[in-house]
Protein backbone atom coordinates (compact mmCIF):
# COMPACT_ATOMS: atom_id res chain seq x y z
CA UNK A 1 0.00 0.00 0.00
CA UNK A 2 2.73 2.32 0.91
CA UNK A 3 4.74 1.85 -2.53
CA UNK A 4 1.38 2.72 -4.16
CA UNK A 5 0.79 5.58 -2.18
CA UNK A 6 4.23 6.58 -2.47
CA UNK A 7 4.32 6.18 -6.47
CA UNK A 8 1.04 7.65 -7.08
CA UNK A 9 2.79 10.97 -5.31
CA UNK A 10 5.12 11.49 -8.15
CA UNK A 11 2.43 12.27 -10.62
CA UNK A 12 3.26 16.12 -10.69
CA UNK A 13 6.88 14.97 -11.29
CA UNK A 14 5.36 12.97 -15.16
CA UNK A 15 3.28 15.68 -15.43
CA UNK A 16 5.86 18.43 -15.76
CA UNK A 17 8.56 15.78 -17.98
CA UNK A 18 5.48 15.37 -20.61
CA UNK A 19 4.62 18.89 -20.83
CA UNK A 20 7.97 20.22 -20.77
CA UNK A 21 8.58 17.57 -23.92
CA UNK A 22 5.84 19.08 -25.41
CA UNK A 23 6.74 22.61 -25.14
CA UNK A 24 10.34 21.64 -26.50
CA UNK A 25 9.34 19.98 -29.66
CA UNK A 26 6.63 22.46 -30.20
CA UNK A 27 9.66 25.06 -29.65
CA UNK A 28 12.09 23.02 -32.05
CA UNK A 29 9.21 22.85 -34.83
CA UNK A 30 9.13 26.65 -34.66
CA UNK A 31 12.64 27.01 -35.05
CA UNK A 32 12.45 24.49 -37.82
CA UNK A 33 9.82 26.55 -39.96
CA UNK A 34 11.55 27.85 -43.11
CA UNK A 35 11.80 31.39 -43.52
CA UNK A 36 10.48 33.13 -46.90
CA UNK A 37 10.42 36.81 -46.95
CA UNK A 38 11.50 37.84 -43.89
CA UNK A 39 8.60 36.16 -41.99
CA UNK A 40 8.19 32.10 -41.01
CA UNK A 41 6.19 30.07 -43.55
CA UNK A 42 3.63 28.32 -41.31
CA UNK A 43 2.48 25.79 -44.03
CA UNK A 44 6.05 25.29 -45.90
CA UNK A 45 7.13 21.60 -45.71
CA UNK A 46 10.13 21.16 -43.12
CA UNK A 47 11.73 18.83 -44.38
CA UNK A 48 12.25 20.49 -48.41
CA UNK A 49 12.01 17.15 -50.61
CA UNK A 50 11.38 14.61 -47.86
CA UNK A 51 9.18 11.50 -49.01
CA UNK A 52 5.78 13.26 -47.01
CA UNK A 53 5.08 17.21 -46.37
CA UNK A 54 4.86 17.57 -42.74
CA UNK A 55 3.93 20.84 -42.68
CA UNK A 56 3.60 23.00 -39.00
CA UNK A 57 0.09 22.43 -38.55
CA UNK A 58 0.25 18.65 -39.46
CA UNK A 59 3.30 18.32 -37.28
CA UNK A 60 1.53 20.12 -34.48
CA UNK A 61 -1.77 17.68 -34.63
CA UNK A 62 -0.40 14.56 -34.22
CA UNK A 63 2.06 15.80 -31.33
CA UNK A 64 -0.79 16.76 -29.35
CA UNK A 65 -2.69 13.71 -29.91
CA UNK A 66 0.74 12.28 -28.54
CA UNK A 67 0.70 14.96 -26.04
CA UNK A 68 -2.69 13.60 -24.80
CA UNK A 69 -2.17 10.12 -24.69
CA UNK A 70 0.88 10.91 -22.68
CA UNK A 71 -1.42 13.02 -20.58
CA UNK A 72 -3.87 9.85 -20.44
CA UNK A 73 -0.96 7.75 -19.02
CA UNK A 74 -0.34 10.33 -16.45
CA UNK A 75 -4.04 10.09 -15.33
CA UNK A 76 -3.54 6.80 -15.09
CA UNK A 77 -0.63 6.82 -13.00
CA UNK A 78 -1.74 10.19 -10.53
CA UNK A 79 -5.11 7.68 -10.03
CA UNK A 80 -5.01 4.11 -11.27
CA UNK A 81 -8.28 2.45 -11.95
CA UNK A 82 -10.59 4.38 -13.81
CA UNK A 83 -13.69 1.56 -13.32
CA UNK A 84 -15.36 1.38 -16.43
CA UNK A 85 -18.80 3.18 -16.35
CA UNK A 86 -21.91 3.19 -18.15
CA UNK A 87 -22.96 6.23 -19.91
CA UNK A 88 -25.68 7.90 -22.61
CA UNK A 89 -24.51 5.12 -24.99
CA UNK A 90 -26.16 2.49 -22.30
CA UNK A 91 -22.24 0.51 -22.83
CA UNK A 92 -19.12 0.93 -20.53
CA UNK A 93 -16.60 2.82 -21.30
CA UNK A 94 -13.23 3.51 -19.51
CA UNK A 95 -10.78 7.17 -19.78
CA UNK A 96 -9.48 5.79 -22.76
CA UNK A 97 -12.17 4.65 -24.41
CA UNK A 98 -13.54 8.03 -23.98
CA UNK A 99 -10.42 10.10 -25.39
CA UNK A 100 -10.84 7.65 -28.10
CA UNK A 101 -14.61 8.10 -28.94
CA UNK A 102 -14.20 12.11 -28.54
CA UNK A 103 -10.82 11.86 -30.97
CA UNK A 104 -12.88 10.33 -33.55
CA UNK A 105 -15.64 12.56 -33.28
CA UNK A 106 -13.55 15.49 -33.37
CA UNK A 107 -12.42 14.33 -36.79
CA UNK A 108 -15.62 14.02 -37.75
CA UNK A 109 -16.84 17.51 -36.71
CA UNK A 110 -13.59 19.05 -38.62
CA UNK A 111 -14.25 17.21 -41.98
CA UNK A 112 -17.85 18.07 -41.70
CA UNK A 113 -16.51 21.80 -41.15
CA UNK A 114 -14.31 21.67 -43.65
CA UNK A 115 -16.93 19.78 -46.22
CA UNK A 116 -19.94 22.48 -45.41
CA UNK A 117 -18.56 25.85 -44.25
CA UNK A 118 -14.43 25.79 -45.43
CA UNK A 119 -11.99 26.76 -43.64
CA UNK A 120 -11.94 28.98 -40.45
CA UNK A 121 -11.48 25.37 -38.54
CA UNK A 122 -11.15 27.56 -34.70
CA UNK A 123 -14.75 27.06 -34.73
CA UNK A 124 -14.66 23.46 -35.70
CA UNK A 125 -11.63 23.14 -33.28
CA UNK A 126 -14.46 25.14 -30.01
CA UNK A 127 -17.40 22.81 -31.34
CA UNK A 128 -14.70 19.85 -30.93
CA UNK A 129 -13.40 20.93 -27.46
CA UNK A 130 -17.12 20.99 -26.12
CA UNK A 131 -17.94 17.83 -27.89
CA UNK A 132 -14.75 16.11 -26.06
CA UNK A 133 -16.03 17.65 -23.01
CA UNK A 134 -19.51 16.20 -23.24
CA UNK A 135 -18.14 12.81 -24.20
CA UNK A 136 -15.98 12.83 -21.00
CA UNK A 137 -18.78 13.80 -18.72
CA UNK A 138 -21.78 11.61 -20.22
CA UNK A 139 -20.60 8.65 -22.13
């Protein structure tokens, strides 16, 4: 019980190492963005000729999805357990079950944005925020 206790105590100490990663790589991807004109190029491939263009943005989406599966495991280890619980959907679902059910309906709700209104995806990116919300508090 103790070494439980005593590991679960920590969890500030993971917290800080995952967001301090974060904040690094999101730094070194800055300093990485070419510079045309005087002034960055947010959507210019970094990496000029490389076999996919990772552009900033593209870069930036799938290191926060990283960012919050790391944040997931940190959950996990500040309180382990998370009993499944039954929800709206009348099936259980667990904390990762429900980052994965409001990731894939956040895609949804962006190609749906980009399908019917275009770009401007900050709104998409609110209406996705309160949708994740709303899956974590009901399903």
């Amino acid at each position: 019980m103790a070494a439980v206790l005593q590991r679960t105590n920590r969890w500030p100490l993971a917290l800080a190492l995952v967001l301090v990663a974060y904040a690094a790589i999101a730094g070194l991807l800055v300093m990485a963005l070419p510079v045309k004109d005087g002034a960055r190029d947010w959507f210019a491939p970094l990496i000029p000729g490389g076999w996919m263009a990772w552009t900033f943005p593209s870069a930036m989406f799938f290191l926060t999805i990283f960012l919050l599966l790391a944040l997931m495991a940190v959950w996990e280890y500040a309180r382990p357990g998370g009993s499944p619980r039954v929800g709206i959907l009348r099936f259980e679902t667990t904390r990762g079950d429900r980052l994965f059910i409001s990731l894939l309906g956040s895609a949804f709700i962006n190609l749906a944005w980009l399908g019917l209104v275009g770009t401007g995806q900050w709104w998409a990116l609110a209406l996705s925020l309160v949708y994740a919300v709303g899956v974590f508090k009901l399903v």
